[in-house]
N, C-alpha and C. Protein backbone atom coordinates (compact mmCIF):
# COMPACT_ATOMS: atom_id res chain seq x y z
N UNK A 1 5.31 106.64 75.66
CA UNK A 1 5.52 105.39 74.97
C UNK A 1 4.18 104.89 74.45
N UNK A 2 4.37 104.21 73.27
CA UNK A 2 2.94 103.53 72.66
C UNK A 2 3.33 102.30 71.86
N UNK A 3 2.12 101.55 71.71
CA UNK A 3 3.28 100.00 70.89
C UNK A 3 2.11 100.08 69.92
N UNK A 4 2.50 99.06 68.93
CA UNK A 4 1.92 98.84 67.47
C UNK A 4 2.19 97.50 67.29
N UNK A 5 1.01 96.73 67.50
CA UNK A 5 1.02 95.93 66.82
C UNK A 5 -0.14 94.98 65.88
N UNK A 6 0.52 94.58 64.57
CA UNK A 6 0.06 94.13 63.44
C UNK A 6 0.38 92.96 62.84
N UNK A 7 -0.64 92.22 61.81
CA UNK A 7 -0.08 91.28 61.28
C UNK A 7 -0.74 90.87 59.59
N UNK A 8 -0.16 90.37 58.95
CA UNK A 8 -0.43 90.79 57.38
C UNK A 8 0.80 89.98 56.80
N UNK A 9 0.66 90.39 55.43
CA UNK A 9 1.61 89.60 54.15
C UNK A 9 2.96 90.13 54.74
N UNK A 10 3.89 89.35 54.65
CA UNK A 10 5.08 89.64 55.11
C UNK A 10 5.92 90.56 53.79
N UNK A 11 6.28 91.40 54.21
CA UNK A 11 6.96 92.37 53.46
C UNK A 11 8.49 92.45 54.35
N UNK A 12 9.41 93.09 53.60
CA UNK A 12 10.70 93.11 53.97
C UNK A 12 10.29 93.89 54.54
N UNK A 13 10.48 95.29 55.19
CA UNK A 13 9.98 95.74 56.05
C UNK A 13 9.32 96.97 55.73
N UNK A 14 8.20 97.90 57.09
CA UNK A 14 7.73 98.51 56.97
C UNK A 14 8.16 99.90 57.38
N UNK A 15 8.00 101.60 56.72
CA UNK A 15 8.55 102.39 57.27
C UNK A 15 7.04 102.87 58.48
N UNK A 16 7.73 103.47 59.29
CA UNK A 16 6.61 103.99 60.13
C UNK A 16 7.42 105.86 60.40
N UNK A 17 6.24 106.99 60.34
CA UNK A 17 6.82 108.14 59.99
C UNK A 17 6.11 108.93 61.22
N UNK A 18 6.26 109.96 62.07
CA UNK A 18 5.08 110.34 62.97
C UNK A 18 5.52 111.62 62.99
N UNK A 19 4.10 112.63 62.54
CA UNK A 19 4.01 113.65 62.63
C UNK A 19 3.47 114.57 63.01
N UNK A 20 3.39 115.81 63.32
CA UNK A 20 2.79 116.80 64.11
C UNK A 20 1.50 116.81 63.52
N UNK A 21 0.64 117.67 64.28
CA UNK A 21 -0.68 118.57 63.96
C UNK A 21 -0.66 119.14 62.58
N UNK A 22 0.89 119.71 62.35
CA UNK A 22 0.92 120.72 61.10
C UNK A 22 1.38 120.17 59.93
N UNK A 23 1.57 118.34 60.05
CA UNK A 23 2.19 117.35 59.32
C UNK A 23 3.82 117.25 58.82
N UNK A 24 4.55 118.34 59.90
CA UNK A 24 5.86 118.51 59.82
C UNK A 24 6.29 116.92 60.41
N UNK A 25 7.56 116.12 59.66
CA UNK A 25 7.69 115.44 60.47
C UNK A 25 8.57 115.11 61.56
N UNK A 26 8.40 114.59 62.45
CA UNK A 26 8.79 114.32 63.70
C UNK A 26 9.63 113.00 64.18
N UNK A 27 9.40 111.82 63.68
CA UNK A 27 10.71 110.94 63.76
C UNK A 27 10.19 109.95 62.10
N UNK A 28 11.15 109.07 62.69
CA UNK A 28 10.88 107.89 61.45
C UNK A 28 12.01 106.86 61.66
N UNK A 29 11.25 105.90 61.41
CA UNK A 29 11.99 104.36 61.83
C UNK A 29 11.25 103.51 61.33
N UNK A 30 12.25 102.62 61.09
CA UNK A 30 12.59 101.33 59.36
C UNK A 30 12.06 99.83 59.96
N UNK A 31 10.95 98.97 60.72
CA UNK A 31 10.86 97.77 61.19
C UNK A 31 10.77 96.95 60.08
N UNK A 32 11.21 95.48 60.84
CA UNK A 32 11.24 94.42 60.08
C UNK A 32 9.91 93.52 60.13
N UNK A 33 9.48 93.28 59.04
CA UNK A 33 8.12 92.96 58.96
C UNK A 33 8.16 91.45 57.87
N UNK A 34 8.69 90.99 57.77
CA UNK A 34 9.37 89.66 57.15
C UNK A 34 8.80 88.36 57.36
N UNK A 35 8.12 88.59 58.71
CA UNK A 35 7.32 87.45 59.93
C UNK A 35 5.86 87.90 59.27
N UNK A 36 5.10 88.46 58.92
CA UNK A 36 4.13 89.22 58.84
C UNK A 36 3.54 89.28 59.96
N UNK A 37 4.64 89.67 61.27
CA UNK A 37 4.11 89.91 62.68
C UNK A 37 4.97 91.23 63.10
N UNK A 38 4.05 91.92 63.91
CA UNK A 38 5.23 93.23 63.69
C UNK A 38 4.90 93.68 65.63
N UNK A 39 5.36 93.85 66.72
CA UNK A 39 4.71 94.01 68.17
C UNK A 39 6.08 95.28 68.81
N UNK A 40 5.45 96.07 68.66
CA UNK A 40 6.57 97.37 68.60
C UNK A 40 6.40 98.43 69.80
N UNK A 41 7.51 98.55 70.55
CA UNK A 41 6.65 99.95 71.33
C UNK A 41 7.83 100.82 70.60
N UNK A 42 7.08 102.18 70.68
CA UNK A 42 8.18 103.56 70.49
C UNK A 42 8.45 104.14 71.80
N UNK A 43 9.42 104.76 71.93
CA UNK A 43 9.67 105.65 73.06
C UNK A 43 10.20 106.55 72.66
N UNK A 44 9.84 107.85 72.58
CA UNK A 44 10.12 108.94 72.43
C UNK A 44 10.03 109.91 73.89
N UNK A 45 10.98 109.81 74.46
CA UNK A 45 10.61 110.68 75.46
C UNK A 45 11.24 112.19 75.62
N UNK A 46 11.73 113.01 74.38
CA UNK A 46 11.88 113.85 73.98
C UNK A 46 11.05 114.67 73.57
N UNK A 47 9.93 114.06 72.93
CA UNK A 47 8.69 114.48 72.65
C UNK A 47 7.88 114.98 73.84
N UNK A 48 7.49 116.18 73.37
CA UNK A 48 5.93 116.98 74.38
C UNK A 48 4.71 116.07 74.23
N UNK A 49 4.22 116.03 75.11
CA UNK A 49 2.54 115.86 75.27
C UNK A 49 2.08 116.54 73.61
N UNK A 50 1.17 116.00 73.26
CA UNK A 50 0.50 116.23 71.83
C UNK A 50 -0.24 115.44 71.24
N UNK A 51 -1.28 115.70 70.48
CA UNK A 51 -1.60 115.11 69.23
C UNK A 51 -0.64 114.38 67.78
N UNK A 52 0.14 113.25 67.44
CA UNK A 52 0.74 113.07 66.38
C UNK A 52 -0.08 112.26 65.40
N UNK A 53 0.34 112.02 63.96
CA UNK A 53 -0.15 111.18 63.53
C UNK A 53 0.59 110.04 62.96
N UNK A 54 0.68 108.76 63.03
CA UNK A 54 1.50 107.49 62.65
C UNK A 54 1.18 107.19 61.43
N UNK A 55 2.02 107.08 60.61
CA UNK A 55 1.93 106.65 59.35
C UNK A 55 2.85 105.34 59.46
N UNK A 56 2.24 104.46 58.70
CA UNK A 56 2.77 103.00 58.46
C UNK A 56 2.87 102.66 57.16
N UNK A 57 3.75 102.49 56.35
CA UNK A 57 3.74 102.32 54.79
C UNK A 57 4.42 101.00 54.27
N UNK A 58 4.40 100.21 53.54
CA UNK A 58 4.41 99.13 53.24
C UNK A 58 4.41 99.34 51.13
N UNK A 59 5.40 99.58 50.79
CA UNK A 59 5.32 99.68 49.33
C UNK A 59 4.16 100.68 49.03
N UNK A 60 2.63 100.94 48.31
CA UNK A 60 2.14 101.41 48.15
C UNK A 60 0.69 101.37 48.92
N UNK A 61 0.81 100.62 50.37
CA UNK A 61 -0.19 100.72 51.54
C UNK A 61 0.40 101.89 52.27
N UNK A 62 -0.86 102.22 52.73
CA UNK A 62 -0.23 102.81 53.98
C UNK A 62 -1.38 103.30 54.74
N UNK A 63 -1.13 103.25 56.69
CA UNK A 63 -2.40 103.33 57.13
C UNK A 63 -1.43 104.05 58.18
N UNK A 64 -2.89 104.80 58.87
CA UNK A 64 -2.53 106.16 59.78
C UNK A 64 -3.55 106.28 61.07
N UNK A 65 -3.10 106.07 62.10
CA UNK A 65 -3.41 106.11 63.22
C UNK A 65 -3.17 107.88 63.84
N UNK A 66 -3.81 107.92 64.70
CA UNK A 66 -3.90 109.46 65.77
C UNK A 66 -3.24 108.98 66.83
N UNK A 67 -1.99 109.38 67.54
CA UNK A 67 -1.54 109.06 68.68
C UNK A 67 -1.63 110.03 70.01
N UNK A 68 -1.61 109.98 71.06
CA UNK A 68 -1.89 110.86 71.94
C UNK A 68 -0.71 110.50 72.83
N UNK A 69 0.23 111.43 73.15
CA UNK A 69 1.64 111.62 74.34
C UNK A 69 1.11 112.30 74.98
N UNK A 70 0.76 111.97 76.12
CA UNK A 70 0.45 113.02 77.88
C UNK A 70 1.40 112.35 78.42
N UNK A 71 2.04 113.52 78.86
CA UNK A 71 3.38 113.45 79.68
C UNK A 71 2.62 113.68 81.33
């Protein structure tokens, strides 16, 4: 599990995309960002231990974090 949280111009909402090492992707889910407050955990506990990377996109923003799952 990991949480995200942000705050900024309120947009209808933001996609967030998370993907492997090899940039295959791996999930994706639609938050509501309307508040321009966003306080999120994911849980993926299907997922292996790994390196992913989080993509957060917002119309034509978008910012990318390194996540780390040790199981």
């Amino acid at each position: 599990m990991f949480a995200v949280e942000m705050r900024g111009l309120p947009q209808a909402e933001v996609a967030c995309r998370l993907s492997d090492t090899l940039g295959q992707l791996v999930k994706t889910e639609t938050l509501n960002f309307g508040t321009g407050s966003l306080n999120h955990r994911f849980a993926y506990p299907d997922l292996p231990s790994a390196v992913y990377m989080l993509e957060i996109r917002s119309g034509l923003r978008a910012h990318l974090e390194k996540v780390l799952i040790d199981r």
